[in-house]
PDB file of N, CA and C in Angstrom:
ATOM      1  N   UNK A   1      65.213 108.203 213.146  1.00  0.00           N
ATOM      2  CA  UNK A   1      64.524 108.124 214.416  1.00  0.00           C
ATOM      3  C   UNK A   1      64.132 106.689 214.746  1.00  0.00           C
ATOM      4  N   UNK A   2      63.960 106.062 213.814  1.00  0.00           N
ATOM      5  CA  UNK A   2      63.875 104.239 214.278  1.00  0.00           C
ATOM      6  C   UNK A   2      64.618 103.753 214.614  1.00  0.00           C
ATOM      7  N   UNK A   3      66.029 104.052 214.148  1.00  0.00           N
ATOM      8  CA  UNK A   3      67.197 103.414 214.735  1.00  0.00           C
ATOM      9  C   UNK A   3      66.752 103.455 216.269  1.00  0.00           C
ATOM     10  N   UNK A   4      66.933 104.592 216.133  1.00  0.00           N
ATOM     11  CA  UNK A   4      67.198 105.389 217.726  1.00  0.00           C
ATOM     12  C   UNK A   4      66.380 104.678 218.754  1.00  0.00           C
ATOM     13  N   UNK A   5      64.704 104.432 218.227  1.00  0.00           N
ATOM     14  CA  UNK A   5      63.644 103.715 218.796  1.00  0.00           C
ATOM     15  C   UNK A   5      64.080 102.580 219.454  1.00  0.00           C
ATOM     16  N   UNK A   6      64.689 101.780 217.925  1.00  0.00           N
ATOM     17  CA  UNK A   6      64.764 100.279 217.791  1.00  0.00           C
ATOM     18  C   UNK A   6      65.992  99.843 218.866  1.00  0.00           C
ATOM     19  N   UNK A   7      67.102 100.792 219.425  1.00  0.00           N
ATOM     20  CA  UNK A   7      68.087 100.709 220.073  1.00  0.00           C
ATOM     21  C   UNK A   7      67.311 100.991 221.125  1.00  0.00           C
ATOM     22  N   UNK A   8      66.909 101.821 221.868  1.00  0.00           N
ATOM     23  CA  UNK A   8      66.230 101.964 223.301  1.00  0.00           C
ATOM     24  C   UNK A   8      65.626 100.941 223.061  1.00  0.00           C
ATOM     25  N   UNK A   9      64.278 100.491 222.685  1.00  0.00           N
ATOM     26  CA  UNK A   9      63.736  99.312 223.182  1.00  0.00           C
ATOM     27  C   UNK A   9      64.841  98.063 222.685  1.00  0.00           C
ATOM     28  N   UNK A  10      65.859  97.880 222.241  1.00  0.00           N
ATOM     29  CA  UNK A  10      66.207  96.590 222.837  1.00  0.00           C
ATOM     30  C   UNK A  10      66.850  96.881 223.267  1.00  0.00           C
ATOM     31  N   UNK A  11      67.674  97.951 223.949  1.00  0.00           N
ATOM     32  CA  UNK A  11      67.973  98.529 225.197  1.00  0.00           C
ATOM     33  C   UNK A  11      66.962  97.519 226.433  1.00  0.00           C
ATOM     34  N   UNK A  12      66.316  98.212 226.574  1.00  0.00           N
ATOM     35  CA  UNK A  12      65.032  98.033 227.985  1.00  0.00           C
ATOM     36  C   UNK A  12      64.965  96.645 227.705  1.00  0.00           C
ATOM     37  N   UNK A  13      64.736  95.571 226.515  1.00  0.00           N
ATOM     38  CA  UNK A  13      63.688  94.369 226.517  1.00  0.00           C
ATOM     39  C   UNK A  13      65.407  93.746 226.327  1.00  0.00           C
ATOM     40  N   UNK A  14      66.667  93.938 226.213  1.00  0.00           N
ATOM     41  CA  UNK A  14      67.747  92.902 226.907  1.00  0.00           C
ATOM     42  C   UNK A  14      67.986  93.031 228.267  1.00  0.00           C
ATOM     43  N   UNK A  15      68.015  94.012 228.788  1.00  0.00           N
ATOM     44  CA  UNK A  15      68.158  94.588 230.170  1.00  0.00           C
ATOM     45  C   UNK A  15      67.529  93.520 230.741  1.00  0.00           C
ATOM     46  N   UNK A  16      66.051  94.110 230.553  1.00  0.00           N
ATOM     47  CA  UNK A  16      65.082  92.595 231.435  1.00  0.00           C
ATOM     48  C   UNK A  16      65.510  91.259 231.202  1.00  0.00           C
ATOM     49  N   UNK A  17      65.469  90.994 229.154  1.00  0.00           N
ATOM     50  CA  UNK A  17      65.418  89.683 229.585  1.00  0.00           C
ATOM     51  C   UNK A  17      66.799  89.121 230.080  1.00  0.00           C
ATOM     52  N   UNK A  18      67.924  89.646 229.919  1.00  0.00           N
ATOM     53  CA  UNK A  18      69.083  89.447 230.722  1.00  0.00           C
ATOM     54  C   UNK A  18      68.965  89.179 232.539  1.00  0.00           C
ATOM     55  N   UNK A  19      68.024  90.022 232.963  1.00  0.00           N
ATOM     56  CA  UNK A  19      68.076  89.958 234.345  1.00  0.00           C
ATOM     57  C   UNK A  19      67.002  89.008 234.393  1.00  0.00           C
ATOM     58  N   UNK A  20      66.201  88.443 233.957  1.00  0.00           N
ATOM     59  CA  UNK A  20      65.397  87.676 234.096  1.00  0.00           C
ATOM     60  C   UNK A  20      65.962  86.155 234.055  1.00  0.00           C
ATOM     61  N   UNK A  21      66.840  86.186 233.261  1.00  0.00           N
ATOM     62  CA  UNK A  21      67.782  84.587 233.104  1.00  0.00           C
ATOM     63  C   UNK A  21      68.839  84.572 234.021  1.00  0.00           C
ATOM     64  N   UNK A  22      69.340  85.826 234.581  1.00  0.00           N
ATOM     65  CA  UNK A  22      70.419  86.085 235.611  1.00  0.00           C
ATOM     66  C   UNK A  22      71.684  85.649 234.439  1.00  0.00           C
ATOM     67  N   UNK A  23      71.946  86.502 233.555  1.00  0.00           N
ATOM     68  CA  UNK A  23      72.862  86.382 232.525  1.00  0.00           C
ATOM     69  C   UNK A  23      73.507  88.086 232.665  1.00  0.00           C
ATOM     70  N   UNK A  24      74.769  87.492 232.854  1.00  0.00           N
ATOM     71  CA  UNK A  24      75.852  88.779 233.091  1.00  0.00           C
ATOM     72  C   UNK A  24      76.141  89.365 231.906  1.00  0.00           C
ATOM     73  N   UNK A  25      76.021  90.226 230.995  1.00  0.00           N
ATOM     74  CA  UNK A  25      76.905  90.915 229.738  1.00  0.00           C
ATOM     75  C   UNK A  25      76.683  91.994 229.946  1.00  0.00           C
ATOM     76  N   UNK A  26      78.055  92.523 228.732  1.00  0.00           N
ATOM     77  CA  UNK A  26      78.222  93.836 228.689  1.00  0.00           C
ATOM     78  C   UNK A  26      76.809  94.667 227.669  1.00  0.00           C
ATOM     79  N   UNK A  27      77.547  96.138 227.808  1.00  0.00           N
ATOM     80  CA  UNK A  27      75.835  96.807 227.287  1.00  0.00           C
ATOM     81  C   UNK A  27      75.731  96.358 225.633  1.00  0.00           C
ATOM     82  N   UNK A  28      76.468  96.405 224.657  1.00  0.00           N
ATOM     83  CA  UNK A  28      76.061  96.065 223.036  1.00  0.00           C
ATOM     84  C   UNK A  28      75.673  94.490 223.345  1.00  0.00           C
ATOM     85  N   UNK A  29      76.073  93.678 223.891  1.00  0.00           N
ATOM     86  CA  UNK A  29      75.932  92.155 223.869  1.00  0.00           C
ATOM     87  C   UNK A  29      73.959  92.468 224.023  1.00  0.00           C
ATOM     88  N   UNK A  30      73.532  92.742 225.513  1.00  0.00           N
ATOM     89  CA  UNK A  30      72.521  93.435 226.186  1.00  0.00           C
ATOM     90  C   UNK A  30      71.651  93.712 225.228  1.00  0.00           C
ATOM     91  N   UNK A  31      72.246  95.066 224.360  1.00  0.00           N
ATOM     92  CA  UNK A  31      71.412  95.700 223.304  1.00  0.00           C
ATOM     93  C   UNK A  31      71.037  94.595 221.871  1.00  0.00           C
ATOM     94  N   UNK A  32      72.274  93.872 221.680  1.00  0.00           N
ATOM     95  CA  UNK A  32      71.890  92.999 220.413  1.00  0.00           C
ATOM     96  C   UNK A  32      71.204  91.898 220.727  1.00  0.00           C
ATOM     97  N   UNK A  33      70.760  91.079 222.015  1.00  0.00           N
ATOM     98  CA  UNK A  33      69.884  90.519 222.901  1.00  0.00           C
ATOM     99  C   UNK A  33      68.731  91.122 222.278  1.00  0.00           C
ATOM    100  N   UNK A  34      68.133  92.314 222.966  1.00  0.00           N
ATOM    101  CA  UNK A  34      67.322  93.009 222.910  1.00  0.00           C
ATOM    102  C   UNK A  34      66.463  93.833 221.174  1.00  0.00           C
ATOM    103  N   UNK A  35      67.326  93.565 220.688  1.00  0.00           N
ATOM    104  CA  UNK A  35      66.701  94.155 219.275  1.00  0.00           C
ATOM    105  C   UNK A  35      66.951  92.129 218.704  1.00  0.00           C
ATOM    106  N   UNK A  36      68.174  91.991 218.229  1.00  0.00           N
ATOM    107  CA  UNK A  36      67.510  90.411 218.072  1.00  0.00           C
ATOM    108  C   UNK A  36      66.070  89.746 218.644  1.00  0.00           C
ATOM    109  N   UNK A  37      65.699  89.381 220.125  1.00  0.00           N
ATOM    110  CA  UNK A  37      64.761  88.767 221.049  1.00  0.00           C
ATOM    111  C   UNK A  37      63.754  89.823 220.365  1.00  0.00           C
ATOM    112  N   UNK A  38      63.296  91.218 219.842  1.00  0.00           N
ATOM    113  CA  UNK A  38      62.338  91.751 219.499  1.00  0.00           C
ATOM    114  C   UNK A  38      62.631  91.649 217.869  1.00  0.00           C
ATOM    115  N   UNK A  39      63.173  91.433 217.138  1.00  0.00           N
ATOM    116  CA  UNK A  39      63.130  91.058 215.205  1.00  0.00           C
ATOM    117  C   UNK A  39      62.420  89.620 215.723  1.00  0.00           C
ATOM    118  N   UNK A  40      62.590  88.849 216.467  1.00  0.00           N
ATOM    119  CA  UNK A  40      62.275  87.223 216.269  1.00  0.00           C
ATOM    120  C   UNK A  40      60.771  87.072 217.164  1.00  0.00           C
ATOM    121  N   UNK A  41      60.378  88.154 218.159  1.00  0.00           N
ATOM    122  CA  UNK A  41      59.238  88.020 218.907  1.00  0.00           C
ATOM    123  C   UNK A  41      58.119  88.779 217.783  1.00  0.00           C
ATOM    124  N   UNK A  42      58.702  89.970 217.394  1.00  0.00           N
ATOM    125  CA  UNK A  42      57.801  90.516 215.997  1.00  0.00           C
ATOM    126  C   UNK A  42      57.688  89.262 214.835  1.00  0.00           C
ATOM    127  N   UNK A  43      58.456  88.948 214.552  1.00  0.00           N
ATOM    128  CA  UNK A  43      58.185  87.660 213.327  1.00  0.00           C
ATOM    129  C   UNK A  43      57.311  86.827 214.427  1.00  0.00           C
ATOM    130  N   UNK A  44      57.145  86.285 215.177  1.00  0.00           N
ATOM    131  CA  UNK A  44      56.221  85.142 215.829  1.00  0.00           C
ATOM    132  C   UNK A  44      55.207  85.994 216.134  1.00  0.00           C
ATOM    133  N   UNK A  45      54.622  86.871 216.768  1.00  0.00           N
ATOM    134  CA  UNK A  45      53.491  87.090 217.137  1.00  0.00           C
ATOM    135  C   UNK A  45      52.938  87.881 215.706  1.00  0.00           C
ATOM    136  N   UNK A  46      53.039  88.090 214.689  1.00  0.00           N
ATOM    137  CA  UNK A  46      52.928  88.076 213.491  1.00  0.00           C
ATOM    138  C   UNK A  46      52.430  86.937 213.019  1.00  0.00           C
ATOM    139  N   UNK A  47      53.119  86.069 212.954  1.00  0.00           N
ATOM    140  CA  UNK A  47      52.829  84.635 212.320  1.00  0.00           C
ATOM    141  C   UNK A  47      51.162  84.068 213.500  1.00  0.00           C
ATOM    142  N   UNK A  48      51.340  84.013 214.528  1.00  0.00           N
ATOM    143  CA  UNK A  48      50.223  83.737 215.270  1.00  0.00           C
ATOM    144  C   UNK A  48      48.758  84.726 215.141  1.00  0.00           C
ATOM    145  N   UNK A  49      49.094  85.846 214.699  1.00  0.00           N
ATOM    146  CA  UNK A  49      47.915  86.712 214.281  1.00  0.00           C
ATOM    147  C   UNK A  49      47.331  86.288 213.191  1.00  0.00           C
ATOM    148  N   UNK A  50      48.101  86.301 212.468  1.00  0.00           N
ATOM    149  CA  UNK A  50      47.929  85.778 211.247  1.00  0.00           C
ATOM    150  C   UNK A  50      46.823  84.508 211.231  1.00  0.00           C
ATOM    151  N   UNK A  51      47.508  83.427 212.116  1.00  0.00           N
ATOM    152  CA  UNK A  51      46.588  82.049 212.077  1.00  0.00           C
ATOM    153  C   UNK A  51      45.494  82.468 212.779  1.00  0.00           C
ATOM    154  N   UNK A  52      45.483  83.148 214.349  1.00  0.00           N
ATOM    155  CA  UNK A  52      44.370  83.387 214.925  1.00  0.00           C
ATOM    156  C   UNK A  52      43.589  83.989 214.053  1.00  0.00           C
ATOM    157  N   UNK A  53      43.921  84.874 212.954  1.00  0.00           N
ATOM    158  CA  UNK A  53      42.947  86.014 212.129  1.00  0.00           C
ATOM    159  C   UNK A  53      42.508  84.905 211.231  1.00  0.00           C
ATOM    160  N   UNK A  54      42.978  83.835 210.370  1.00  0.00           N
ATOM    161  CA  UNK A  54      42.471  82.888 209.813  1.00  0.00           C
ATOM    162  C   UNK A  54      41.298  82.076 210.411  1.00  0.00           C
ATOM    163  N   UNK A  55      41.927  81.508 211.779  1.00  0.00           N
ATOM    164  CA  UNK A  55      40.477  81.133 212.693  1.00  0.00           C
ATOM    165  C   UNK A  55      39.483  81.248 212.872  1.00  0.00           C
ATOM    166  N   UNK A  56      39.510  82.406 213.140  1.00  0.00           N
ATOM    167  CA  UNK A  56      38.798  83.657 213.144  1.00  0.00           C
ATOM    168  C   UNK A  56      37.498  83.934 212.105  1.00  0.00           C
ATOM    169  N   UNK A  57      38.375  83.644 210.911  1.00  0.00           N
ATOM    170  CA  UNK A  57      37.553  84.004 209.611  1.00  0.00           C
ATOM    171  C   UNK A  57      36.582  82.498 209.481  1.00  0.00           C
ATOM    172  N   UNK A  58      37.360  81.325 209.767  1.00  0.00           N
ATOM    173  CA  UNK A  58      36.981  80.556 209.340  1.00  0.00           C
ATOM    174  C   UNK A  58      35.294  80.157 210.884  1.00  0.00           C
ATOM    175  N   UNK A  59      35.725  80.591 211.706  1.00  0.00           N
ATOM    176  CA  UNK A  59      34.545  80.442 212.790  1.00  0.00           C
ATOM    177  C   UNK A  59      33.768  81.469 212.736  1.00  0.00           C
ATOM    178  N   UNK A  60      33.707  82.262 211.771  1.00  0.00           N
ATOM    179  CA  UNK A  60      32.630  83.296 211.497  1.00  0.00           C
ATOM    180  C   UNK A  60      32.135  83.102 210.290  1.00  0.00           C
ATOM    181  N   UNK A  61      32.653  81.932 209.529  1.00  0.00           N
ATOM    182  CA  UNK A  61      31.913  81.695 208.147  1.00  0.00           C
ATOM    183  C   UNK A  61      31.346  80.432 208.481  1.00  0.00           C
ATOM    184  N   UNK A  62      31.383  79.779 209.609  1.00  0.00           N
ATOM    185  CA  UNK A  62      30.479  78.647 209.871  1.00  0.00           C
ATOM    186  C   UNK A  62      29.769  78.667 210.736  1.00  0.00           C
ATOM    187  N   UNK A  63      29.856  80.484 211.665  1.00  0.00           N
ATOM    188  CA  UNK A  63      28.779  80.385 212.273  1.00  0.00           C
ATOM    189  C   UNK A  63      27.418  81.445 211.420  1.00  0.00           C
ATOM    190  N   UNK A  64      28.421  82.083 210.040  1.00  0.00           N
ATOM    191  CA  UNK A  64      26.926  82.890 209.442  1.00  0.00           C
ATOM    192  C   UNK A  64      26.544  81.566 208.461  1.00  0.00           C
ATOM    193  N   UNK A  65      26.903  80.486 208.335  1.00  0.00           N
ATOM    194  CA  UNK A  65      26.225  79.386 207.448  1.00  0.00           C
ATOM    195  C   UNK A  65      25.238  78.832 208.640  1.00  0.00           C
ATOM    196  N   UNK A  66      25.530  78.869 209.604  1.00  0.00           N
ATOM    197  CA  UNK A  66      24.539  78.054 210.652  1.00  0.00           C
ATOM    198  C   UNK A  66      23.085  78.994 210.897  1.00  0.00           C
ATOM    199  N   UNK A  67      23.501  80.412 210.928  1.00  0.00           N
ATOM    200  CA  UNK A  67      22.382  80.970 211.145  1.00  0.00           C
ATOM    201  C   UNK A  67      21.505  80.937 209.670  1.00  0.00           C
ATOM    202  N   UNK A  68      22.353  80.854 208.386  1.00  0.00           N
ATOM    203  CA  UNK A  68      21.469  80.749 207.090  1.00  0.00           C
ATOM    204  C   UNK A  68      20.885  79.515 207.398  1.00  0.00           C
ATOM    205  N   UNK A  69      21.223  78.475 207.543  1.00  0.00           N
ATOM    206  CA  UNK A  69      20.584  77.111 207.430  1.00  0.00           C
ATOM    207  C   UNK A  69      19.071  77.425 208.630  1.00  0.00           C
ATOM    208  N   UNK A  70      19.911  77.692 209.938  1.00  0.00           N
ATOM    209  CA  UNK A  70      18.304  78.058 211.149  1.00  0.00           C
ATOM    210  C   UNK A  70      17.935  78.629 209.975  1.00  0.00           C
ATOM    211  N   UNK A  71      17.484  79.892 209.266  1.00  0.00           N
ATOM    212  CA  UNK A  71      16.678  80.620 209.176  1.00  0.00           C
ATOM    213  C   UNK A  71      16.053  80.272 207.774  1.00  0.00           C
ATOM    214  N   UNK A  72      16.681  79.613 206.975  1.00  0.00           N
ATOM    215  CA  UNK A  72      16.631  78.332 205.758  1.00  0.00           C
ATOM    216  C   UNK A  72      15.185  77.636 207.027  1.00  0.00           C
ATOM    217  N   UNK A  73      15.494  76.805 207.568  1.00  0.00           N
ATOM    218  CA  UNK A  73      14.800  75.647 208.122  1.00  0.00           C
ATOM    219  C   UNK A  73      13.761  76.125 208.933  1.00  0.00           C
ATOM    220  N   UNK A  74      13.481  77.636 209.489  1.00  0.00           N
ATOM    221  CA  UNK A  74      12.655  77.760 209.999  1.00  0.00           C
ATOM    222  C   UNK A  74      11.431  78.732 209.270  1.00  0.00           C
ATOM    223  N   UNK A  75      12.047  79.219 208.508  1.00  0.00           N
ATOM    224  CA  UNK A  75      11.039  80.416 207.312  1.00  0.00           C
ATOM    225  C   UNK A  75      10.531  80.029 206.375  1.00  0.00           C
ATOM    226  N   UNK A  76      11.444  79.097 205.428  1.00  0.00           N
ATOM    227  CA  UNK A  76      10.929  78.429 203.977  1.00  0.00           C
ATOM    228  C   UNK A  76      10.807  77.664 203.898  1.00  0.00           C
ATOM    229  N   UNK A  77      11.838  76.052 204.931  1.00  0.00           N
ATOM    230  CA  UNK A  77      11.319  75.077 204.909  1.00  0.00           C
ATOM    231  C   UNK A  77      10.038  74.585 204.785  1.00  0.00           C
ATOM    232  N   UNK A  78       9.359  74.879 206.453  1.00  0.00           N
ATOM    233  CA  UNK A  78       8.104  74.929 206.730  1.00  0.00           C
ATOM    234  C   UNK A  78       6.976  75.305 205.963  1.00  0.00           C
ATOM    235  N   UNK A  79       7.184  76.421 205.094  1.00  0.00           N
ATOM    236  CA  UNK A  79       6.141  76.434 204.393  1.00  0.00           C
ATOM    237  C   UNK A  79       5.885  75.365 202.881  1.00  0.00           C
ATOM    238  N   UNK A  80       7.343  74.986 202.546  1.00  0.00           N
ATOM    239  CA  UNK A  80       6.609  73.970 201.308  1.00  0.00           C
ATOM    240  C   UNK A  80       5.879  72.610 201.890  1.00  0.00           C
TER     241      UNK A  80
END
């Protein structure tokens, strides 16, 4: 049943991007467009999750160090 999947959608996503470049081919050319352009758009927006999810991690571990330090500097500091 994935085959089957993986052939309709690069069915539909060569179709477009074929008509979108105004590029004439026949339907397997079309279809191997279409499952190729989606193996290589899955590997990249993969790879970009990936870094954004790293980002991510890394701007949420320097913004819970910022709130330790405020709450460091405003609770215990002060009192020694």
């Amino acid at each position: 049943m994935t085959v089957i999947y993986l052939v309709i959608v690069g069915a539909a996503a060569g179709f477009l991007a074929t008509r979108l470049m105004k590029l004439e081919t026949d339907i397997l050319t079309t279809i191997a467009i279409g499952i190729a352009g989606a193996l290589i758009g899955g590997f990249v927006l993969r790879i970009l999750l990936t870094v954004a999810g790293l980002l991510g991690g890394l701007i949420g571990a320097v913004l819970g160090a910022l709130l330790l330090i405020w709450l460091y500097q405003t609770y215990i500091a002060k009192r020694k």
